[in-house]
PDB file of N, CA and C in Angstrom:
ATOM      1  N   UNK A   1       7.850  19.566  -2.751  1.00  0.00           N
ATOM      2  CA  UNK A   1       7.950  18.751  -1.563  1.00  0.00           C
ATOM      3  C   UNK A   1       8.905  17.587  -1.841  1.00  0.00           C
ATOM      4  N   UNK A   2       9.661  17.243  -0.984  1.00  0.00           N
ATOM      5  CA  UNK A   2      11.023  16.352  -1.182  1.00  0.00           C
ATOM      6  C   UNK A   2       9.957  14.826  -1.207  1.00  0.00           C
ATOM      7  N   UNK A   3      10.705  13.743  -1.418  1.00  0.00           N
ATOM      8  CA  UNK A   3      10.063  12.935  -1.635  1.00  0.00           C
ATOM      9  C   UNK A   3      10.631  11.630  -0.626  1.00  0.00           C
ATOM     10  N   UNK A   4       9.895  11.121   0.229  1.00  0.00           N
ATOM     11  CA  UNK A   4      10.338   9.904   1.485  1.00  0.00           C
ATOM     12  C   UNK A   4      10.057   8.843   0.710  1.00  0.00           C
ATOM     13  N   UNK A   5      11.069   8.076   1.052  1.00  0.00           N
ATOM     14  CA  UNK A   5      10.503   6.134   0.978  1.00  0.00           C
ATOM     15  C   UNK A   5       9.806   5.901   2.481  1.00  0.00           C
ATOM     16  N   UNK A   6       8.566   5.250   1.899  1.00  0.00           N
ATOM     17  CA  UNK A   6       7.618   4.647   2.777  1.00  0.00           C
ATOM     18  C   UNK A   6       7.147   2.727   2.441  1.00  0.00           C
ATOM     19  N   UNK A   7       6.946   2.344   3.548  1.00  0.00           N
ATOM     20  CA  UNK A   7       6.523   1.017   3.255  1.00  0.00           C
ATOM     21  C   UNK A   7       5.030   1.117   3.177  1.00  0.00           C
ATOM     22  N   UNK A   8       4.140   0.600   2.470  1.00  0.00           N
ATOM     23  CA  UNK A   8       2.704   0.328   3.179  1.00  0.00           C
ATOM     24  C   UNK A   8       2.729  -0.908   3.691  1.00  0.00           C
ATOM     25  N   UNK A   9       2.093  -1.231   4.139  1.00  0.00           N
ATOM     26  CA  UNK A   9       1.728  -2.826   4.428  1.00  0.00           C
ATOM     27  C   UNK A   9       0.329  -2.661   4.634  1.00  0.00           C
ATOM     28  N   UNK A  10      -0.473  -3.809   4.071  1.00  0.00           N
ATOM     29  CA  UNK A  10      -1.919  -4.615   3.342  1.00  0.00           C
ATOM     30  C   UNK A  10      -1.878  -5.917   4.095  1.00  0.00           C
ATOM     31  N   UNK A  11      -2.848  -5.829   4.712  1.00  0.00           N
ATOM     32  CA  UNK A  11      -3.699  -6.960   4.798  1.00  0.00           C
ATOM     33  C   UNK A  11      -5.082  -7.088   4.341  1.00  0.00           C
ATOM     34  N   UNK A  12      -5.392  -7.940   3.329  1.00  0.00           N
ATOM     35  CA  UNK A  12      -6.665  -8.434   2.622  1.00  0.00           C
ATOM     36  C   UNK A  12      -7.248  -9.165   3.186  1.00  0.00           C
ATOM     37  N   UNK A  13      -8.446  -8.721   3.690  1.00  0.00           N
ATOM     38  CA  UNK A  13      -9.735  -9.996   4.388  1.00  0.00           C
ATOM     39  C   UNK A  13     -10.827 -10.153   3.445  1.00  0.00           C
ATOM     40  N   UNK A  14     -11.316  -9.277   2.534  1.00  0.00           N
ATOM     41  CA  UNK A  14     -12.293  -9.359   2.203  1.00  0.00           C
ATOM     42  C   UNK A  14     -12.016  -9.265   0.388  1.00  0.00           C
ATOM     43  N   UNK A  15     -11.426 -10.564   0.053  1.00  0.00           N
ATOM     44  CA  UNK A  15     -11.035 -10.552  -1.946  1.00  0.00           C
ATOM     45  C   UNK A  15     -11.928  -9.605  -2.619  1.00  0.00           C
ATOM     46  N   UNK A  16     -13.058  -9.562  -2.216  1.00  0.00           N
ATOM     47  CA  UNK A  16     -14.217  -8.709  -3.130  1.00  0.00           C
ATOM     48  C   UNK A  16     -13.453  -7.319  -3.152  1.00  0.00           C
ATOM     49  N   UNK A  17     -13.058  -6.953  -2.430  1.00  0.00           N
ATOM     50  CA  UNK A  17     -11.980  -5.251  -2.777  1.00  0.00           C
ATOM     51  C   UNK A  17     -11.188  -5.205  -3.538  1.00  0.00           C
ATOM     52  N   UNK A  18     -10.305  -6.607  -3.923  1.00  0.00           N
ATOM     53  CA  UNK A  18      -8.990  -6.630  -4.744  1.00  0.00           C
ATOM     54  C   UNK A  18      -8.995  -5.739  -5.836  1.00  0.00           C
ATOM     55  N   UNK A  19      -9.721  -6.045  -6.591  1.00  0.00           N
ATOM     56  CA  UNK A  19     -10.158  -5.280  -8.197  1.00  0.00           C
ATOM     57  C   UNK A  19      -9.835  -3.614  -8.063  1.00  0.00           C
ATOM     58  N   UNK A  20     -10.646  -3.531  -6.652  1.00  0.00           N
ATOM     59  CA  UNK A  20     -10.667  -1.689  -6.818  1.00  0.00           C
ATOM     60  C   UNK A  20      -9.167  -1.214  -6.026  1.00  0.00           C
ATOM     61  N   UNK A  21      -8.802  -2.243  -5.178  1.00  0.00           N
ATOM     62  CA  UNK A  21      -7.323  -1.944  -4.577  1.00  0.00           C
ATOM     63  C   UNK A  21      -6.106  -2.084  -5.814  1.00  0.00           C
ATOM     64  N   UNK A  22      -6.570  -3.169  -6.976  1.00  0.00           N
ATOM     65  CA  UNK A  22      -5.121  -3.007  -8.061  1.00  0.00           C
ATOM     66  C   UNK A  22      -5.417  -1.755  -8.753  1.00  0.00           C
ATOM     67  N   UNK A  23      -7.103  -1.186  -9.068  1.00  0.00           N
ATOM     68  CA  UNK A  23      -7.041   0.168  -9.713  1.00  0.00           C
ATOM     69  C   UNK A  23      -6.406   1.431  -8.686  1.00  0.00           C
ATOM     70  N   UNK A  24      -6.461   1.447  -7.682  1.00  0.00           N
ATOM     71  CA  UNK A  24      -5.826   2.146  -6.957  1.00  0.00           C
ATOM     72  C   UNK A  24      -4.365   2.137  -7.373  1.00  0.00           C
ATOM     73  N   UNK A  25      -3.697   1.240  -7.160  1.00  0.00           N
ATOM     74  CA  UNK A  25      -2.187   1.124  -7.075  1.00  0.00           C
ATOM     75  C   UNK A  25      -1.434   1.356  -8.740  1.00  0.00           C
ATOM     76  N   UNK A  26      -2.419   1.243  -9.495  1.00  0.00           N
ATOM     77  CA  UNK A  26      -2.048   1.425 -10.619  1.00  0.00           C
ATOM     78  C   UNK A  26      -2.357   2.932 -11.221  1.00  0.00           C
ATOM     79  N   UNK A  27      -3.387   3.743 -10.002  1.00  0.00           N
ATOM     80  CA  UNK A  27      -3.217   5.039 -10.341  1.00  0.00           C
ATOM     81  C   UNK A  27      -2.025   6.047  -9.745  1.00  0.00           C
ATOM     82  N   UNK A  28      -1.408   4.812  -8.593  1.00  0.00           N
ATOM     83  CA  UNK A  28       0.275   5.407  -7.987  1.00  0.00           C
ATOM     84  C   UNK A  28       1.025   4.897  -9.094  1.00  0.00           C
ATOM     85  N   UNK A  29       1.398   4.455  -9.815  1.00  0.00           N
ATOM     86  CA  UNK A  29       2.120   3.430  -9.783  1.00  0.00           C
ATOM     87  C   UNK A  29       3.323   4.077 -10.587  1.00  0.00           C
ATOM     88  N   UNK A  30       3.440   5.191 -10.337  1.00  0.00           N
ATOM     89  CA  UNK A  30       4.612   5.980 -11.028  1.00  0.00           C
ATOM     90  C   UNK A  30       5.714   6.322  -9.382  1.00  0.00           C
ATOM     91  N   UNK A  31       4.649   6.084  -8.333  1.00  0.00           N
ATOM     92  CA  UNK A  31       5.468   6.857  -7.479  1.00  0.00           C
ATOM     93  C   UNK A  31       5.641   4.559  -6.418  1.00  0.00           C
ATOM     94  N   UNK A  32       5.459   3.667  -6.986  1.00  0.00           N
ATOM     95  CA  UNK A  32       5.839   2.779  -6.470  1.00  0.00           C
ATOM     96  C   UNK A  32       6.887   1.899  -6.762  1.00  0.00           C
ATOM     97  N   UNK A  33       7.676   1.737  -5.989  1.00  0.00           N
ATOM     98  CA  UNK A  33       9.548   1.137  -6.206  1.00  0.00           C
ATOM     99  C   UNK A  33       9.348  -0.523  -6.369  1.00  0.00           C
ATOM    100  N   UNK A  34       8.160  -1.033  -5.233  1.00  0.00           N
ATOM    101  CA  UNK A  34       8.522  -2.691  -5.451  1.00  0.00           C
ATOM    102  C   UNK A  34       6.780  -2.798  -4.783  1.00  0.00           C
ATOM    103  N   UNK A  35       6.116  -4.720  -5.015  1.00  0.00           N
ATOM    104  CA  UNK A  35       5.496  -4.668  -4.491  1.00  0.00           C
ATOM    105  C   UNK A  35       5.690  -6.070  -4.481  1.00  0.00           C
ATOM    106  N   UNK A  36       5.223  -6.781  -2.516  1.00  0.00           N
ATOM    107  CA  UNK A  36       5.246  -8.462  -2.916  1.00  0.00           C
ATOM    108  C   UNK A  36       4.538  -8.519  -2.104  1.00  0.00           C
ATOM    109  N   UNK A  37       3.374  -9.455  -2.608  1.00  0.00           N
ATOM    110  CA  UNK A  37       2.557 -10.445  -2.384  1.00  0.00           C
ATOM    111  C   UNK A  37       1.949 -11.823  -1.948  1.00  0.00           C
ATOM    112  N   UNK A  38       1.861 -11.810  -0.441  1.00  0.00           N
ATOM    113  CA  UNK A  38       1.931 -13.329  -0.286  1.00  0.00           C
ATOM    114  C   UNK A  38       0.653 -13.909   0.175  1.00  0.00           C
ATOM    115  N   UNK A  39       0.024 -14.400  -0.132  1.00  0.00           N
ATOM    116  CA  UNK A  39      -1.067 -15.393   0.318  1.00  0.00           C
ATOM    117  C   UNK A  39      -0.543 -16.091   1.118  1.00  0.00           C
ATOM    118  N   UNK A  40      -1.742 -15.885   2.490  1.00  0.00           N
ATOM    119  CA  UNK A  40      -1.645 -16.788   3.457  1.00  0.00           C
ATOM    120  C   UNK A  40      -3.115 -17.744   3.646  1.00  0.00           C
ATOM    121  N   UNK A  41      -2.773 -18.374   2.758  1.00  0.00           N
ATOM    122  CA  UNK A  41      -4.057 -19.552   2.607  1.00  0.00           C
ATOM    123  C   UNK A  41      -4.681 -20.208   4.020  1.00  0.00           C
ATOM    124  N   UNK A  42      -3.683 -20.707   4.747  1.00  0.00           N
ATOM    125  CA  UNK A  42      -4.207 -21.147   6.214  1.00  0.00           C
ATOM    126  C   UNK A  42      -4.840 -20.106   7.371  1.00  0.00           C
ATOM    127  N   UNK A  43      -4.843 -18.680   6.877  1.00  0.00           N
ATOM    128  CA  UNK A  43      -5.357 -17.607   7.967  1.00  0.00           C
ATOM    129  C   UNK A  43      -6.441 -17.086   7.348  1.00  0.00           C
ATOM    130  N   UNK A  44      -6.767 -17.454   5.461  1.00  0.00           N
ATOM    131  CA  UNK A  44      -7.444 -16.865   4.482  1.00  0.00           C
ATOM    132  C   UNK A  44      -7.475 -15.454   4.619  1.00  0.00           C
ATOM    133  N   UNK A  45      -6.362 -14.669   4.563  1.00  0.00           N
ATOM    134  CA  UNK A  45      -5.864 -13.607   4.048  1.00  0.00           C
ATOM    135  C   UNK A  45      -5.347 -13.613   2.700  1.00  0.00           C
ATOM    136  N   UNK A  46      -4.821 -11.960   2.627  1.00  0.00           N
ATOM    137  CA  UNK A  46      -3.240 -11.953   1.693  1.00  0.00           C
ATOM    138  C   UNK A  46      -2.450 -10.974   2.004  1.00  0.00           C
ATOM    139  N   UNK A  47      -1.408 -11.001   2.126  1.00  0.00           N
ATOM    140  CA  UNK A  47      -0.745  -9.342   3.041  1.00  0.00           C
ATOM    141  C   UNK A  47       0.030  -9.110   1.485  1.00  0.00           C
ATOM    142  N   UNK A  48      -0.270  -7.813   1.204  1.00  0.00           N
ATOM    143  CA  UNK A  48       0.896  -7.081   0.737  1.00  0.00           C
ATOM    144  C   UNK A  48       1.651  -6.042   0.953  1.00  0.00           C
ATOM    145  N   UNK A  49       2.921  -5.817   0.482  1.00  0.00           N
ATOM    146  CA  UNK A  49       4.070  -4.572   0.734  1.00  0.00           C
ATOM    147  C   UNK A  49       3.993  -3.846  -0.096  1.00  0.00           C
ATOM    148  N   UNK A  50       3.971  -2.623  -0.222  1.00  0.00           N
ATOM    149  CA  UNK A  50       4.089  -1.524  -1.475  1.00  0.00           C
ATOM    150  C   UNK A  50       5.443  -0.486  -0.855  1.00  0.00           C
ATOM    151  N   UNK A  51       6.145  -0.467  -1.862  1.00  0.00           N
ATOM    152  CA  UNK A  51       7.616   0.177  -1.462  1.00  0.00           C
ATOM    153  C   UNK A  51       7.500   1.477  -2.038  1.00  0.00           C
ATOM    154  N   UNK A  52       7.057   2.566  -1.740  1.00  0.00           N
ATOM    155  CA  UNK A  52       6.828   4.192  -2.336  1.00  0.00           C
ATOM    156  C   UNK A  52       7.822   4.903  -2.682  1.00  0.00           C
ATOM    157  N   UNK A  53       8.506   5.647  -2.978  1.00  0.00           N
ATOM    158  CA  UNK A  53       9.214   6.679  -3.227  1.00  0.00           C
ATOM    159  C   UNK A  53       8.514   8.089  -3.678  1.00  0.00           C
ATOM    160  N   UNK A  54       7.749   8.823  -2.982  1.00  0.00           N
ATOM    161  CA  UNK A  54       6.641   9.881  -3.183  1.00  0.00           C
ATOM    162  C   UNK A  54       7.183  10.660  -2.592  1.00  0.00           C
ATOM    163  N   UNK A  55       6.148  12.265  -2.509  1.00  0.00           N
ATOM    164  CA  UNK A  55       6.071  13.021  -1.139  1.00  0.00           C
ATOM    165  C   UNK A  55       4.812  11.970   0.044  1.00  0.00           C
ATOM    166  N   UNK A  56       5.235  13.195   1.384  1.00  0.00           N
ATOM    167  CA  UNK A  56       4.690  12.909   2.103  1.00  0.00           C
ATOM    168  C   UNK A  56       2.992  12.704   2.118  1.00  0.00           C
ATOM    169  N   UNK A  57       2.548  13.928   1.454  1.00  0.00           N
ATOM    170  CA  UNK A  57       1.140  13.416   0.990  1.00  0.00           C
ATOM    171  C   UNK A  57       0.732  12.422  -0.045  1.00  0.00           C
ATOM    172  N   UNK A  58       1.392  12.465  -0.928  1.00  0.00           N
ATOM    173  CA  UNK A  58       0.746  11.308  -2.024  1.00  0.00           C
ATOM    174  C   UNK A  58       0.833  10.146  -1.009  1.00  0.00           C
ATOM    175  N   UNK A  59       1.798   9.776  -0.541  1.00  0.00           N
ATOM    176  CA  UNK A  59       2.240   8.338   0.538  1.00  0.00           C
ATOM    177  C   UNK A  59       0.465   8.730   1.402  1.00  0.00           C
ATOM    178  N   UNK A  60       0.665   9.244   2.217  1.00  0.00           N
ATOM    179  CA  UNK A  60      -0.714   9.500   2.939  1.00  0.00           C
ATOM    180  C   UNK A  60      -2.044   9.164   1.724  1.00  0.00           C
ATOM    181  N   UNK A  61      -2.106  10.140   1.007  1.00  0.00           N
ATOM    182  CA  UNK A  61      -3.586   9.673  -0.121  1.00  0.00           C
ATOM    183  C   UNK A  61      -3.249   8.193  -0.102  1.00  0.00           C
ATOM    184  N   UNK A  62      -2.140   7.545  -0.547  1.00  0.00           N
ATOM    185  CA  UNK A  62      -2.354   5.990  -1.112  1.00  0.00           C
ATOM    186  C   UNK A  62      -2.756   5.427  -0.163  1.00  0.00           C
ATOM    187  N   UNK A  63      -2.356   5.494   1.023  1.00  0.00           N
ATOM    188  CA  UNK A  63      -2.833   4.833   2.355  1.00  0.00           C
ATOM    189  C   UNK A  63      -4.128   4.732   3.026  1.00  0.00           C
ATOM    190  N   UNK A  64      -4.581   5.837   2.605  1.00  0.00           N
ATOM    191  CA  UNK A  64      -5.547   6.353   3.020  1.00  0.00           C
ATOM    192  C   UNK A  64      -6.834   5.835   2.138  1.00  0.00           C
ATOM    193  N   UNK A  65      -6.695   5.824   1.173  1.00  0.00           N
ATOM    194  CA  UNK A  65      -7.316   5.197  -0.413  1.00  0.00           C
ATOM    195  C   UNK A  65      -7.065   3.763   0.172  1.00  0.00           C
ATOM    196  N   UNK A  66      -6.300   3.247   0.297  1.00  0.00           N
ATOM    197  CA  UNK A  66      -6.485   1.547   0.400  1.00  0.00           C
ATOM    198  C   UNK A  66      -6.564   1.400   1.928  1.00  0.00           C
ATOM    199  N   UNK A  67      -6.948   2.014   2.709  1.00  0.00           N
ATOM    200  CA  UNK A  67      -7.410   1.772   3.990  1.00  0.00           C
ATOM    201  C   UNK A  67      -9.034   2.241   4.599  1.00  0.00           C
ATOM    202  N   UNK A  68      -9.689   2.710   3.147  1.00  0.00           N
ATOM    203  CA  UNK A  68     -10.803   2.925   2.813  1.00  0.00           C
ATOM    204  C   UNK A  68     -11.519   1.854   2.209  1.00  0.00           C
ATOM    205  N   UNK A  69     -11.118   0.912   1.904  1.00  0.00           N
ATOM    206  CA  UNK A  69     -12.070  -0.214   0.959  1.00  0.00           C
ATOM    207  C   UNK A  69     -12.295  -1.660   2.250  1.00  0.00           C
ATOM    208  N   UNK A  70     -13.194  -1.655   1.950  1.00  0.00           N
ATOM    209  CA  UNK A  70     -13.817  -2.720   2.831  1.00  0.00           C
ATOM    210  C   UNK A  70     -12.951  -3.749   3.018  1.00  0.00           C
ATOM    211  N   UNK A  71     -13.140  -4.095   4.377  1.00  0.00           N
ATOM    212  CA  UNK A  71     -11.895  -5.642   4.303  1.00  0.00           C
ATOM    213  C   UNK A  71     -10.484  -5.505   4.087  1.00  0.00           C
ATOM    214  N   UNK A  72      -9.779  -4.229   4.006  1.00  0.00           N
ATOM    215  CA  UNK A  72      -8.547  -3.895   3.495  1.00  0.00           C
ATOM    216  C   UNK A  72      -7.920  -3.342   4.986  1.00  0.00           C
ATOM    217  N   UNK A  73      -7.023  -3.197   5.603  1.00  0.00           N
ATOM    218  CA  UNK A  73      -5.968  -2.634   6.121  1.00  0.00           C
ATOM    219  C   UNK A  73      -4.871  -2.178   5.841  1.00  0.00           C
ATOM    220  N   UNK A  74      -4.014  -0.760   6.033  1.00  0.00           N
ATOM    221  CA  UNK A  74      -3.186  -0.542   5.503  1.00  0.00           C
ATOM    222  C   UNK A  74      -2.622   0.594   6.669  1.00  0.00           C
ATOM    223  N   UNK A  75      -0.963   0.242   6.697  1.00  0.00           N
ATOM    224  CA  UNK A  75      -0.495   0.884   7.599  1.00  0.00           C
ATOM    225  C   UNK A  75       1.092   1.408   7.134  1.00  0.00           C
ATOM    226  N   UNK A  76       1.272   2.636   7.211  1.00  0.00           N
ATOM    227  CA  UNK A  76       2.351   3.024   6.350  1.00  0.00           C
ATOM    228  C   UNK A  76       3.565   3.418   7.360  1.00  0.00           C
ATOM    229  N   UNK A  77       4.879   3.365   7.348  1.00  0.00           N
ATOM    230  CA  UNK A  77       6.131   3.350   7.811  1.00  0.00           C
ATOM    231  C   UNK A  77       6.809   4.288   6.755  1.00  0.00           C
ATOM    232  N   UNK A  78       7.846   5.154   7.536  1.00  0.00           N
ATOM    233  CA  UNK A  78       8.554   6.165   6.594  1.00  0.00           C
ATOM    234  C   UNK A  78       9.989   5.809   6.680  1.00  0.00           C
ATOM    235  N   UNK A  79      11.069   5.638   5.747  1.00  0.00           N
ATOM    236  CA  UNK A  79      11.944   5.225   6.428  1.00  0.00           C
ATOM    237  C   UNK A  79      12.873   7.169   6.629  1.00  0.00           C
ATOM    238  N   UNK A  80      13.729   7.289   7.987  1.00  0.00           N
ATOM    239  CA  UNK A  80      13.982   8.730   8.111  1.00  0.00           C
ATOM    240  C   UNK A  80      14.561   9.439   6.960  1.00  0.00           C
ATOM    241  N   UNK A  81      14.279  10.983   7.187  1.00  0.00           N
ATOM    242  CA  UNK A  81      14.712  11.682   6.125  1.00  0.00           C
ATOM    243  C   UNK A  81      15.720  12.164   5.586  1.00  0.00           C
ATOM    244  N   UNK A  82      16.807  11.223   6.646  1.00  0.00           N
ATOM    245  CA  UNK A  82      18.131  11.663   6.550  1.00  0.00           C
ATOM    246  C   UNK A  82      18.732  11.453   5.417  1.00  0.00           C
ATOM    247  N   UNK A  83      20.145  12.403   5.165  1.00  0.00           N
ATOM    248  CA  UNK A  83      20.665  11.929   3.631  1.00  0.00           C
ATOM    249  C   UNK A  83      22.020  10.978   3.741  1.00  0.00           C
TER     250      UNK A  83
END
């Protein structure tokens, strides 16, 4: 299966997930290009970006895996498959 760049995007409400969301990302973390992190202290969030370079399913499992943990949101973007 060919492999897409995808964005995730994270929003953190609930810190108590963090722990099991960095073991997550560190069980991709062969198929992740960049990741940044910003605390938004005045909304008491934290949003993060995860930059993929996978197939189409692994991108789906990761999303899907961190849109499973309590307090977590995660919403993934593909950029097209053109060459």
């Amino acid at each position: 299966m060919q492999n897409r760049v995808a964005l995730i995007g994270i929003i953190i409400e609930n810190t108590d997930s963090i722990e099991r969301l960095n073991h997550i990302l560190s069980e991709y973390s062969q198929h992740i290009i960049g990741r940044m992190g910003i605390p938004y202290h005045e909304k008491g969030i934290n949003i993060i970006s995860i930059t993929v370079d996978a197939p189409q399913n692994v991108t789906s499992a990761l999303s899907g895996k961190i849109g499973s943990l309590q307090g977590i949101t995660a919403k993934t973007i593909y950029a097209s498959d053109k060459k």
